[in-house]
Protein backbone atom coordinates (compact mmCIF):
# COMPACT_ATOMS: atom_id res chain seq x y z
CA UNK A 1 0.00 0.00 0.00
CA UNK A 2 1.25 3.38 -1.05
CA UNK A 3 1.97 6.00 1.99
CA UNK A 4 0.33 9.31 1.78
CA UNK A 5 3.32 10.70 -0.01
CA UNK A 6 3.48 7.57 -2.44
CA UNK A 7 6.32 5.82 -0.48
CA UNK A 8 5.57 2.26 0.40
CA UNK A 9 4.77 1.45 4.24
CA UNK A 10 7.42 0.00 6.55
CA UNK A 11 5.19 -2.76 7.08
CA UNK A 12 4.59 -3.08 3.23
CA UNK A 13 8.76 -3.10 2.69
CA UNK A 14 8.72 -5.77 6.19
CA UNK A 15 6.64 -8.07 3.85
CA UNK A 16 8.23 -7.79 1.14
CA UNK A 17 11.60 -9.10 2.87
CA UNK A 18 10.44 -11.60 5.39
CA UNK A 19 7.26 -12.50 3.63
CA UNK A 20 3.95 -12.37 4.43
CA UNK A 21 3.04 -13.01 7.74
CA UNK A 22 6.38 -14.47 8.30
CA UNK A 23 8.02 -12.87 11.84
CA UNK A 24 11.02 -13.64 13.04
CA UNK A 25 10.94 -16.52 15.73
CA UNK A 26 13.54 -14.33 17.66
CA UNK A 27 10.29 -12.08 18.70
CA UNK A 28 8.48 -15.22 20.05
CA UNK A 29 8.68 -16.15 24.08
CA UNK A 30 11.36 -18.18 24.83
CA UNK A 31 10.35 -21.82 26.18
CA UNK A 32 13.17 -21.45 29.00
CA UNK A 33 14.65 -18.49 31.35
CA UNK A 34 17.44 -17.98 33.93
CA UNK A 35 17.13 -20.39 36.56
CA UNK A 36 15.61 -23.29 35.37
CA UNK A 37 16.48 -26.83 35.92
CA UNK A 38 15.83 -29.22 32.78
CA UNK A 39 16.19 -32.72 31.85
CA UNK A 40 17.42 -32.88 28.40
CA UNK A 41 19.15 -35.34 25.77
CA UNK A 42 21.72 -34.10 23.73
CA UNK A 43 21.44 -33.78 20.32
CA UNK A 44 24.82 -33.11 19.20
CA UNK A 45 27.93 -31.03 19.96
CA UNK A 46 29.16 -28.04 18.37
CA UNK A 47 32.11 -27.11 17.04
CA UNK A 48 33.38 -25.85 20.54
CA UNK A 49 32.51 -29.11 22.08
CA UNK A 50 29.24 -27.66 24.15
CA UNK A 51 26.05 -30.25 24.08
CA UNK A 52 23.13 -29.19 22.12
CA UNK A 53 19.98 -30.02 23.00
CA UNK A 54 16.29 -28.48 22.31
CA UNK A 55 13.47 -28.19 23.99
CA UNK A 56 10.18 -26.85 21.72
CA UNK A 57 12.74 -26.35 19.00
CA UNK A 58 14.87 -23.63 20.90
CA UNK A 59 18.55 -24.52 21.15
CA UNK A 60 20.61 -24.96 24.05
CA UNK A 61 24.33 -25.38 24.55
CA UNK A 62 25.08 -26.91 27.38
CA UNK A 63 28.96 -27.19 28.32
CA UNK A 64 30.42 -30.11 29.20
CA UNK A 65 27.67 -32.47 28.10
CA UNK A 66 28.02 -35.48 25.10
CA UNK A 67 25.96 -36.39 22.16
CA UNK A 68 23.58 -39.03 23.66
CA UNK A 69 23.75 -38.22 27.38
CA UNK A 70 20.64 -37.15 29.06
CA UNK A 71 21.72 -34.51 31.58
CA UNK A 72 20.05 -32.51 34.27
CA UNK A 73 21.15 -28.57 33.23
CA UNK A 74 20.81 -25.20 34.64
CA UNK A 75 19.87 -22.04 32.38
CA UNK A 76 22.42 -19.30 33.24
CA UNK A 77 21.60 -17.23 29.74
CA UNK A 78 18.88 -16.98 27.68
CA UNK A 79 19.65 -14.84 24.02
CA UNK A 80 17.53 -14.88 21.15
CA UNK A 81 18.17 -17.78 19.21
CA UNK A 82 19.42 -20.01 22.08
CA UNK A 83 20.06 -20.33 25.89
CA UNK A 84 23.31 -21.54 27.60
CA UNK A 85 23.07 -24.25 30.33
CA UNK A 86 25.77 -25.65 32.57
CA UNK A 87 25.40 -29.16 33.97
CA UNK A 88 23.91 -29.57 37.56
CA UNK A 89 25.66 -32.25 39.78
């Protein structure tokens, strides 16, 4: 839709970038926040050797942890794209 001035809108250029209706899962709650204890499985490891595991399809590095272990973890940070865990004795 053309502005009053015959510019488009921002939310017309948004669209036209992301799509439409698309918005950016970083905007969505995160399934996880400081403090919380969770029982995950690892997934994998990255290339700094940190476990990654998900829970609701939101990553989570968790140091110290191996690809198939199922851990008990500690969030200490939650970003937008993924939290960081440590491992809780």
């Amino acid at each position: 839709m053309n502005g009053e001035f015959g510019g488009d809108s921002r939310q017309d250029r948004e669209e036209r970038r992301e799509g439409p209706g698309m918005k950016p899962n970083y905007f969505l709650p995160k399934p996880v926040k400081v403090g919380d204890e969770l029982d995950l499985t690892i997934e994998a490891v990255a290339s700094k050797g940190d476990g990654i595991a998900k829970k609701d399809g939101y990553v989570i590095f968790v140091s110290g942890a191996k690809q198939g272990d199922t851990v008990k973890a500690k969030i200490t940070e939650v970003r937008a794209r993924f939290a960081i865990a440590e491992l809780v004795a």
